[in-house]
C-alpha atoms as a PDB file:
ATOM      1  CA  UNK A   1      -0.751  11.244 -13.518  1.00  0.00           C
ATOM      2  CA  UNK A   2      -4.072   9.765 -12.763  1.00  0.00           C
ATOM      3  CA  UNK A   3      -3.715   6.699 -14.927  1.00  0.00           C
ATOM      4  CA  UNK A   4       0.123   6.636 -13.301  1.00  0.00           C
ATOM      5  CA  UNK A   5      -0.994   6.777  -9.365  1.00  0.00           C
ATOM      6  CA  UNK A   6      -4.730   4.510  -9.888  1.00  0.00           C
ATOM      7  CA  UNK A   7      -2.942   1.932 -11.115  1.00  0.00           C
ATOM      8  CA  UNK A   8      -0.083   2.302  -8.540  1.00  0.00           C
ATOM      9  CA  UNK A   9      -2.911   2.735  -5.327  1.00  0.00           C
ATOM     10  CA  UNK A  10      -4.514  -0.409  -6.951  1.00  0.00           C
ATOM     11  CA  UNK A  11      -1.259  -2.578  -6.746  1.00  0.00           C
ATOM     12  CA  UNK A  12      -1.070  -1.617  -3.281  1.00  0.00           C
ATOM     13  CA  UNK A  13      -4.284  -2.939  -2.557  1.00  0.00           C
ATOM     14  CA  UNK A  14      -6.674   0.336  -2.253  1.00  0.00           C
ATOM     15  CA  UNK A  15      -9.892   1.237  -4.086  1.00  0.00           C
ATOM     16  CA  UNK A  16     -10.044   4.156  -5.993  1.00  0.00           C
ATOM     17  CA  UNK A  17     -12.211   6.986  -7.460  1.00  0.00           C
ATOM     18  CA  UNK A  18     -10.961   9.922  -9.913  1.00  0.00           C
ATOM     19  CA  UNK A  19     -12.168  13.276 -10.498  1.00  0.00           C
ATOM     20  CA  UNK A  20     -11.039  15.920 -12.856  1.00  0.00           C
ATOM     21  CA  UNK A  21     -12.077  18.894 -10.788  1.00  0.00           C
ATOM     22  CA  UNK A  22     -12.585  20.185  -7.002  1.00  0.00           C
ATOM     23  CA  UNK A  23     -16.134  20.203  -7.783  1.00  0.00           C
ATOM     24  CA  UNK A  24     -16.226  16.988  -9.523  1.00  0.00           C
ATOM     25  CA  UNK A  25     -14.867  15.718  -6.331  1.00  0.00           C
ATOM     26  CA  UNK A  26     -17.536  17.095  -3.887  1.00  0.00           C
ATOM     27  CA  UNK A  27     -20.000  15.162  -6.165  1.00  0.00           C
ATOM     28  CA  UNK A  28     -18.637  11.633  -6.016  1.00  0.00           C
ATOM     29  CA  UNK A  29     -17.914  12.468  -2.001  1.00  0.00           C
ATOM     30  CA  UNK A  30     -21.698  12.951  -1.605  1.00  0.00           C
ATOM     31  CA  UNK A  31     -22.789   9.750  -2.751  1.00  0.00           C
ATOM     32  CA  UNK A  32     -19.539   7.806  -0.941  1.00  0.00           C
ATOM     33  CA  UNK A  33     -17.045   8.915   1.447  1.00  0.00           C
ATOM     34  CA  UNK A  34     -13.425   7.927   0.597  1.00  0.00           C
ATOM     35  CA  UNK A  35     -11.044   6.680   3.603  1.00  0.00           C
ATOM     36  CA  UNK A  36      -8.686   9.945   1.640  1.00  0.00           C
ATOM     37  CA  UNK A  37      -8.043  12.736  -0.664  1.00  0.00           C
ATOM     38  CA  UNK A  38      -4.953  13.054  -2.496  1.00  0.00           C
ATOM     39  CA  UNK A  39      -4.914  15.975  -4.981  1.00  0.00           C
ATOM     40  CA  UNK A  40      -2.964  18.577  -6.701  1.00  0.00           C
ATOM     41  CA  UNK A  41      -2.840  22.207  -5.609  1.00  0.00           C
ATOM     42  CA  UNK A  42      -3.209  23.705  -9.372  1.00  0.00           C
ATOM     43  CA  UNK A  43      -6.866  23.782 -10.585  1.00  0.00           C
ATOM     44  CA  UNK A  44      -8.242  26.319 -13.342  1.00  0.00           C
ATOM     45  CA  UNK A  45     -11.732  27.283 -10.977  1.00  0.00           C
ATOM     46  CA  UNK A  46     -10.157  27.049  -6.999  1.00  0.00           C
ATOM     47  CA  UNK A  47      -6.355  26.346  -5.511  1.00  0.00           C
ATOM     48  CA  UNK A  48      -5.540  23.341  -4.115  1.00  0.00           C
ATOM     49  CA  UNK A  49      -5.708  25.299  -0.999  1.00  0.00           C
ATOM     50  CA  UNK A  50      -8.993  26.466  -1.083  1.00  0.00           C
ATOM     51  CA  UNK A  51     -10.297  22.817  -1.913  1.00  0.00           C
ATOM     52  CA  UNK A  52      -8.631  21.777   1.401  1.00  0.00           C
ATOM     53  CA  UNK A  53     -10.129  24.230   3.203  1.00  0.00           C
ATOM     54  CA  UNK A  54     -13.505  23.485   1.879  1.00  0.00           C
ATOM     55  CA  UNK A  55     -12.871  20.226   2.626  1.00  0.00           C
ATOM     56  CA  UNK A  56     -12.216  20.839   6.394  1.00  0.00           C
ATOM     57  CA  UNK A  57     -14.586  23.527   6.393  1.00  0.00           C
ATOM     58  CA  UNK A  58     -17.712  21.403   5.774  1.00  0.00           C
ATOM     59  CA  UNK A  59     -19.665  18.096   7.480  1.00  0.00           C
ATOM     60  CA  UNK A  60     -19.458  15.301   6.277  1.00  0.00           C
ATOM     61  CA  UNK A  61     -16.191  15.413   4.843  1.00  0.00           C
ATOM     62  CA  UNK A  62     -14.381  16.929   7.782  1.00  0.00           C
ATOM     63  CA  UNK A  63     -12.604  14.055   8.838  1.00  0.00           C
ATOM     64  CA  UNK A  64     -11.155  12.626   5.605  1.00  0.00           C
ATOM     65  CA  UNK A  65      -7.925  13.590   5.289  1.00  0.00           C
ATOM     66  CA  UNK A  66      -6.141  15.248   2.546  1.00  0.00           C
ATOM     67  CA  UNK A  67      -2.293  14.054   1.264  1.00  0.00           C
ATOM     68  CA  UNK A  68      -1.350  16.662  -1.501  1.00  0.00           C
ATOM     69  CA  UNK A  69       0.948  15.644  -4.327  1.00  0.00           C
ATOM     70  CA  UNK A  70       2.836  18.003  -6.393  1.00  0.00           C
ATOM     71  CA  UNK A  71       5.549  19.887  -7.875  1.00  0.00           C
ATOM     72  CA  UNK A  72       5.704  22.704  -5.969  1.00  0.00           C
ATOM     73  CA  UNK A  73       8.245  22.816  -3.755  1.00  0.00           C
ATOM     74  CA  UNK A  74       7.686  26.727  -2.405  1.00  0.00           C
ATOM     75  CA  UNK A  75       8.245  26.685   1.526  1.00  0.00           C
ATOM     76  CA  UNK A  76       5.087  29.304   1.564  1.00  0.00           C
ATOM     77  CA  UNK A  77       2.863  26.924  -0.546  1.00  0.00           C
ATOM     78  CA  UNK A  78       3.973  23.530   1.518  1.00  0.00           C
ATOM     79  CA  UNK A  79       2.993  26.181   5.038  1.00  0.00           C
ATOM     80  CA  UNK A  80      -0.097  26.919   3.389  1.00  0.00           C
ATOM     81  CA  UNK A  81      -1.479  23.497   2.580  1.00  0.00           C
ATOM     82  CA  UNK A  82      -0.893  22.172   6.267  1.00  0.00           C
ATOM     83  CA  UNK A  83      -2.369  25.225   7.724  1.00  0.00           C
ATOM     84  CA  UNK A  84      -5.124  24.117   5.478  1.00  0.00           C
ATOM     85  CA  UNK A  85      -4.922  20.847   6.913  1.00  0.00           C
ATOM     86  CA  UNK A  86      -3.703  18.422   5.149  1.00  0.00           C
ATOM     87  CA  UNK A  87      -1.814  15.584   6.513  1.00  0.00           C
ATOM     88  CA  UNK A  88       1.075  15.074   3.898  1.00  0.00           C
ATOM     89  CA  UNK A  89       2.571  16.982   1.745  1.00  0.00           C
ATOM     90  CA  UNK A  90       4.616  15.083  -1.464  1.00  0.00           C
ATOM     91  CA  UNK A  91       6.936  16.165  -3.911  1.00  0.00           C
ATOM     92  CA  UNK A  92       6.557  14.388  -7.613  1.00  0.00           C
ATOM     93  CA  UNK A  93       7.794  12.001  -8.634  1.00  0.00           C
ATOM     94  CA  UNK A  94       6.778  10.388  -5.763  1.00  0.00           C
ATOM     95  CA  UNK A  95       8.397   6.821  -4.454  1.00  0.00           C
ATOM     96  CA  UNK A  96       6.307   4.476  -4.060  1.00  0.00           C
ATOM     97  CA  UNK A  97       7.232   3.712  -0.915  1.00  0.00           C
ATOM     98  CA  UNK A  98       6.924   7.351   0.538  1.00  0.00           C
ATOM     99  CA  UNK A  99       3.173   7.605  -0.564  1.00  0.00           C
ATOM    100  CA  UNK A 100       2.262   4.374   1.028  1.00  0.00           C
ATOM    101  CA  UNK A 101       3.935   5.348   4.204  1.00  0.00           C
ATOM    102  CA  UNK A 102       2.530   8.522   3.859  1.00  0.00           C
ATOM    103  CA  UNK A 103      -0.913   6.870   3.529  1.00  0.00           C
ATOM    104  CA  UNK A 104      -0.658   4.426   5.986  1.00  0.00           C
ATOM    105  CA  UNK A 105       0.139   7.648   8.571  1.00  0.00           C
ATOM    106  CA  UNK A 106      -3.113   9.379   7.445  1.00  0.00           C
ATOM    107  CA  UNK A 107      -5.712   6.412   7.524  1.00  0.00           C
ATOM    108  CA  UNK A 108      -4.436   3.641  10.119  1.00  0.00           C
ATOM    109  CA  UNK A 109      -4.062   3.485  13.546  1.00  0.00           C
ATOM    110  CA  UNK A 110      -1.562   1.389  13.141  1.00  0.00           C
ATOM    111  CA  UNK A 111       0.482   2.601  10.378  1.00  0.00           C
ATOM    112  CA  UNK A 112       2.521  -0.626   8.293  1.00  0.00           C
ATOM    113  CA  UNK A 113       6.227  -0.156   7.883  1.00  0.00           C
ATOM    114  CA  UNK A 114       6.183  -2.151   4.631  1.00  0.00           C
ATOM    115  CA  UNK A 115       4.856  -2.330   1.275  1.00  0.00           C
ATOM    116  CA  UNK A 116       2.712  -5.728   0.940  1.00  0.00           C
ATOM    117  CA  UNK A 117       1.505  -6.595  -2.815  1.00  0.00           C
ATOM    118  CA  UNK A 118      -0.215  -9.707  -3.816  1.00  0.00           C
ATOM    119  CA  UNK A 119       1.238 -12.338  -5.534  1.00  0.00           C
ATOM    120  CA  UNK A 120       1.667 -15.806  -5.971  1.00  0.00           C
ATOM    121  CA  UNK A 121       4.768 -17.280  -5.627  1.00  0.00           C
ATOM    122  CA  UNK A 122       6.117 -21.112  -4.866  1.00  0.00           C
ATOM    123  CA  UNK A 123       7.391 -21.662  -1.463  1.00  0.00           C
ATOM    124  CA  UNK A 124       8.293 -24.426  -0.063  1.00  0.00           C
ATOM    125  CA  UNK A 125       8.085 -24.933   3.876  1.00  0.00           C
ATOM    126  CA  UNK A 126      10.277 -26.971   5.762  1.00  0.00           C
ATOM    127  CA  UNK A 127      10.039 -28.694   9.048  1.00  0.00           C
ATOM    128  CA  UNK A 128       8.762 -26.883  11.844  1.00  0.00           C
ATOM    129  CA  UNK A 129      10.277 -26.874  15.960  1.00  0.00           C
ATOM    130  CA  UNK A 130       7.013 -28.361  17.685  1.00  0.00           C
ATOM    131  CA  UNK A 131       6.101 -30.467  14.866  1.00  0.00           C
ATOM    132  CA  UNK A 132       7.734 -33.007  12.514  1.00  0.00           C
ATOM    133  CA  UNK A 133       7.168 -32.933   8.964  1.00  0.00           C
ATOM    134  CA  UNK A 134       8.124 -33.689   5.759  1.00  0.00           C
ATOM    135  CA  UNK A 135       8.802 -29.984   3.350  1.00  0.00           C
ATOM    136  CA  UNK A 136       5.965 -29.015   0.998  1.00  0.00           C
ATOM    137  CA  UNK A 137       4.976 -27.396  -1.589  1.00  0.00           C
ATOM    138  CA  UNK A 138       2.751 -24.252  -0.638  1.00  0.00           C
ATOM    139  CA  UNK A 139       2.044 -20.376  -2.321  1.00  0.00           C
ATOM    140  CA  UNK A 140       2.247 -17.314  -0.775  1.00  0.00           C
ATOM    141  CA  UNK A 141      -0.284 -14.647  -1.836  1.00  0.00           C
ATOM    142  CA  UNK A 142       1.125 -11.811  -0.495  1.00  0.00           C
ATOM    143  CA  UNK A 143       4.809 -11.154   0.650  1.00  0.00           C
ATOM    144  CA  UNK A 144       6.756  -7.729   2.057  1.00  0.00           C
ATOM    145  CA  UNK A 145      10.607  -7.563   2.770  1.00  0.00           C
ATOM    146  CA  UNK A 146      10.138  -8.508   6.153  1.00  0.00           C
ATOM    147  CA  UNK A 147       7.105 -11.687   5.515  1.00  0.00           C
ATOM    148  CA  UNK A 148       4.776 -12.869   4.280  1.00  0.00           C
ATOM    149  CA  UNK A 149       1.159 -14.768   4.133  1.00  0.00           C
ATOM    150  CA  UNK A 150       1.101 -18.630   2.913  1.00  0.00           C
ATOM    151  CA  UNK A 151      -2.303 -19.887   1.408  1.00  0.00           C
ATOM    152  CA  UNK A 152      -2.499 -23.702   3.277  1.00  0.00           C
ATOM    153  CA  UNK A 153      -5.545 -25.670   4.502  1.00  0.00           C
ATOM    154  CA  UNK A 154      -3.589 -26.925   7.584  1.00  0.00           C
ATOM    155  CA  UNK A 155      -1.414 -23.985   8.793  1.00  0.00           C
ATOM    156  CA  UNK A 156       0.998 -24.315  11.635  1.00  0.00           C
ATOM    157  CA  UNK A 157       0.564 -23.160  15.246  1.00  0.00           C
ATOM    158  CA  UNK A 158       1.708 -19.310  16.335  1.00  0.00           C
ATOM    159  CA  UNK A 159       4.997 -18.968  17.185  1.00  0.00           C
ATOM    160  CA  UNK A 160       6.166 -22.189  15.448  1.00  0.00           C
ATOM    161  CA  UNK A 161       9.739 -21.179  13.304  1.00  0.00           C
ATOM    162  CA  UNK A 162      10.225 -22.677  10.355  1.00  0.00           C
ATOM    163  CA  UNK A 163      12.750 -22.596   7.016  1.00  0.00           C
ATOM    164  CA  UNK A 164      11.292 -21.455   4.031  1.00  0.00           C
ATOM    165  CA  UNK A 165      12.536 -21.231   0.431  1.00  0.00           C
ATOM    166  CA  UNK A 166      10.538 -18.843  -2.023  1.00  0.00           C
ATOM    167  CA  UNK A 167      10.862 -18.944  -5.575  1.00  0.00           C
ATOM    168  CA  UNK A 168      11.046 -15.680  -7.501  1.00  0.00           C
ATOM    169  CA  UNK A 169      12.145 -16.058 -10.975  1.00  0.00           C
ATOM    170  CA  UNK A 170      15.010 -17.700 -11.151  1.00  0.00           C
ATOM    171  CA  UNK A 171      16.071 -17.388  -7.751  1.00  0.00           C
ATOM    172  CA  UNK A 172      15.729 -18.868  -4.656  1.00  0.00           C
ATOM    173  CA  UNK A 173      15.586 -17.263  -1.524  1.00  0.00           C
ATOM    174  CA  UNK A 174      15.688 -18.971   1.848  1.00  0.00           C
ATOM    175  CA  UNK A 175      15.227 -17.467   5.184  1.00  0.00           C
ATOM    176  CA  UNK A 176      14.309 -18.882   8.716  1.00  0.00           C
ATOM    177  CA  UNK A 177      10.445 -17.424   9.169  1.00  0.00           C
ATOM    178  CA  UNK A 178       8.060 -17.305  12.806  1.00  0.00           C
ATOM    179  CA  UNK A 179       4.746 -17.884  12.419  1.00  0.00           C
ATOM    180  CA  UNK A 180       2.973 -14.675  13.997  1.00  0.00           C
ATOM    181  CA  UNK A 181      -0.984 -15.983  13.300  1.00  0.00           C
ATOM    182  CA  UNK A 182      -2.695 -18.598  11.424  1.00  0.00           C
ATOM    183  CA  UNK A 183      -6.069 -18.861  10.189  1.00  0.00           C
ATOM    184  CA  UNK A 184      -8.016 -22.391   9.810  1.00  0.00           C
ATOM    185  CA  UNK A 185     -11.001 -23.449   7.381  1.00  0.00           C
ATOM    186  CA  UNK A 186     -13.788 -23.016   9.298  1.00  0.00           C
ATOM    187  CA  UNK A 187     -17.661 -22.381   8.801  1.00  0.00           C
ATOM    188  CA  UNK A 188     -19.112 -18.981   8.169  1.00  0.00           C
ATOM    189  CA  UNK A 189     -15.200 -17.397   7.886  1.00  0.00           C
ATOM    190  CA  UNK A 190     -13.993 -15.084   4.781  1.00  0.00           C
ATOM    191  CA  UNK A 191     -10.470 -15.600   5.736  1.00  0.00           C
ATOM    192  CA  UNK A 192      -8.558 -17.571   3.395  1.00  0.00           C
ATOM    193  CA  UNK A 193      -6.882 -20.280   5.617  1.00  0.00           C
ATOM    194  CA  UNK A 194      -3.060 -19.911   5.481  1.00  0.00           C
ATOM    195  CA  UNK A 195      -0.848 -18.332   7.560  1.00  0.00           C
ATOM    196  CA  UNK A 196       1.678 -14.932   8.558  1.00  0.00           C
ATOM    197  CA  UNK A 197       4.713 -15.439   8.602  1.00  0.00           C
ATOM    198  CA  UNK A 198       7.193 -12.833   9.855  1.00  0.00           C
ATOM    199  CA  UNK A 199      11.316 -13.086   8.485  1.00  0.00           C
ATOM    200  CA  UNK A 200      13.443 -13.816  11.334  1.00  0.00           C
ATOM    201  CA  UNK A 201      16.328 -14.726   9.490  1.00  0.00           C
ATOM    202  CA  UNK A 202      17.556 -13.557   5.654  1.00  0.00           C
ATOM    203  CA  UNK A 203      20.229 -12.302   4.092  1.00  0.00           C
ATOM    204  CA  UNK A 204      20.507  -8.611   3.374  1.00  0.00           C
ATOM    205  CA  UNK A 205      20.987  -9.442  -0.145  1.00  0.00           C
ATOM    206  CA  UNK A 206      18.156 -11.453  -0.239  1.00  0.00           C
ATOM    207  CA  UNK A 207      16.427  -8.926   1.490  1.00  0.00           C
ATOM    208  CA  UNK A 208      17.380  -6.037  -1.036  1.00  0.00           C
ATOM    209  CA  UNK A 209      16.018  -8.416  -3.702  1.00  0.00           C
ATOM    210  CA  UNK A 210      12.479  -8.429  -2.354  1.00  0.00           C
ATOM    211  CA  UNK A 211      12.379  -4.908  -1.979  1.00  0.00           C
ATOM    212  CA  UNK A 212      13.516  -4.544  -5.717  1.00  0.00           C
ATOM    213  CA  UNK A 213      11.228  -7.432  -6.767  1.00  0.00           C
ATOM    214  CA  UNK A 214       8.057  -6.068  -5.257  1.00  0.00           C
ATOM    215  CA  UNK A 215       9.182  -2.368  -6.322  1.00  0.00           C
ATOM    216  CA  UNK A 216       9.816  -3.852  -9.770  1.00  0.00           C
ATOM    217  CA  UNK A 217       5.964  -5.103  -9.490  1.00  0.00           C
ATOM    218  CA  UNK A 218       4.075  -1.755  -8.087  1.00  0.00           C
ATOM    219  CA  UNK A 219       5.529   0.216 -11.543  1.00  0.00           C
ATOM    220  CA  UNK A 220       6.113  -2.333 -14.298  1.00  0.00           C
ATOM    221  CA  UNK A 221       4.237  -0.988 -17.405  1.00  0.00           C
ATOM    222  CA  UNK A 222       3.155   2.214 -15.952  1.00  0.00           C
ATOM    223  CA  UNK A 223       6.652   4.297 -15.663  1.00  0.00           C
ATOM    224  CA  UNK A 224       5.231   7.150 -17.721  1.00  0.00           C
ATOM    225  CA  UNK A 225       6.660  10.392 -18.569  1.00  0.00           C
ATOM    226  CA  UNK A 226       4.768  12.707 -16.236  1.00  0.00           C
ATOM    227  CA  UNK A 227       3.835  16.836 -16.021  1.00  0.00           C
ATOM    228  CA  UNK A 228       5.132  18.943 -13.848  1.00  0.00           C
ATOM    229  CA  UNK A 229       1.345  20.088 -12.623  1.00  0.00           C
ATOM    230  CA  UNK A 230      -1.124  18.682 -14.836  1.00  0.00           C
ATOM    231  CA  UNK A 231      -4.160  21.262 -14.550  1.00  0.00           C
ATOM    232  CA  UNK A 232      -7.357  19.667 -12.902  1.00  0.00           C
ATOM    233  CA  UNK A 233      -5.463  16.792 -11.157  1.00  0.00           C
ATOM    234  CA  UNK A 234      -7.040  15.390  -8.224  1.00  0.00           C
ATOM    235  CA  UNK A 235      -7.725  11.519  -6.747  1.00  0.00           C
ATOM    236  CA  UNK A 236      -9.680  10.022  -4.511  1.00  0.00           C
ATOM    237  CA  UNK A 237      -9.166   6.816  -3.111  1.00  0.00           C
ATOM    238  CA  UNK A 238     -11.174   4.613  -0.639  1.00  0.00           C
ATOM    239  CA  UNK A 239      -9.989   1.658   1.389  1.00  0.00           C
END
C-alpha cells in the first residue's frame, strides 16, 4: 500500500513522506508540517481514531487535515473517524480519481475538477483568430481531459482560440482550444513560458481517450495486489 499510493501521490504531482507508525508520524511532523495526513485506522499501539484525535487535539498539527483510507466499511467506524475529524473518508481500492478529488477538497481553496499529470506530448497548433500564422510544432507538459499547458517561447494572447492536434501514441486527437493565460520569458520569472489552454471543442470519444490515457499513466507498473488493512499503514504527504 505505501509503495502503491507514494508512487500514485507522486504522479499526481505531490511530495510525500511515509511512516510506519502513529508515532513515527508525530516525529517526521515535528521537524516538517505536511499540507495532509492520509492513514489507515488499524495500528498495533493506537486506532486510527485515536491518532486523529491526537492529531486535532494538539498545536501545531491542528490544522492539517486527515483523509483516512481503508477497508472498513462499518457505518459506526466511518461516524467515528469524522467525529474525530477527519475530512474524507475512502474505501480501498481507491480510484484514482476519487483520492485526488478528495485531496483537492481538503487542501485547496479552490478545489480542481480534473486530474493533471505531466507529460510531454507533440502538439501541433494551428492558426489563431487575432493572429495569422503558419501551424507549428510545440509540446505540452501537462494535459487533463478538459486542457492543457503548451511549453512555447512566444505564447499567444488570452482568450485567443485556436485548433490543436495532440499526438498520443498512435492517435491523433484534435479539438478547438481557448487560451485562458499565457506566460512570457521574462527576467527574474520561474514560470516556464508557454501557455493554458482550456478544450472548448472535442469529441466525447476523444475525450474518453484522455481520461483513459492519463488514468493508464497514474497506475502503469504499480497495479499491485493489495491487503485488506495492512497493520501500521499510514502516509503523509506534503504539497
Amino acid at each position: 500500500m505505501l509503495y502503491y499510493l507514494g508512487i500514485l501521490l507522486k504522479r499526481l504531482n505531490y511530495s510525500v513522506l511515509t511512516a510506519d507508525t502513529p508515532e513515527d508520524a508525530f516525529e517526521i511532523m515535528e521537524r516538517t508540517l505536511p499540507s495532509l495526513v492520509i492513514t489507515a485506522i488499524s495500528f498495533p499501539a493506537m486506532s486510527g481514531v485515536d491518532f486523529i484525535k491526537r492529531i486535532k487535539g494538539r498545536e501545531p498539527v491542528r490544522p492539517i487535515p486527515v483523509i483516512v483510507l481503508t477497508a472498513e466499511e462499518h457505518s459506526s467506524t466511518r461516524s467515528a473517524c469524522i467525529d474525530a475529524g477527519c475530512a474524507a473518508y475512502l474505501i480501498k481500492p481507491v480510484d484514482p480519481h476519487a483520492l485526488h478529488k478528495a485531496i483537492q477538497a481538503a487542501v485547496e481553496s479552490v478545489p480542481r475538477e480534473n486530474i493533471r499529470i505531466s507529460t510531454s506530448l507533440k502538439t501541433v497548433i494551428g492558426e489563431g483568430q487575432a493572429r495569422e500564422a503558419a501551424a507549428r510544432v510545440e509540446y505540452a507538459t501537462t494535459i487533463s481531459e478538459k486542457g492543457m499547458y503548451v511549453r512555447m517561447i512566444a505564447p499567444l494572447a488570452k482568450g485567443e482560440v485556436i485548433p490543436v492536434q495532440i499526438h498520443i501514441n498512435d492517435r491523433v486527437i484534435a479539438a478547438r482550444a481557448m487560451v485562458l493565460y499565457s506566460n512570457t520569458f521574462e527576467r527574474g520569472t520561474f514560470k516556464e513560458p508557454g501557455m493554458g489552454l482550456k478544450f472548448i471543442d472535442i469529441s466525447e470519444a476523444d475525450q474518453q481517450y484522455l481520461r483513459d490515457f492519463i488514468y493508464t499513466q497514474l497506475v502503469s507498473d504499480i497495479v499491485v495486489d493489495l491487503p485488506d488493512e495492512p497493520a501500521g499503514f499510514n502516509l503523509d504527504l506534503t504539497t
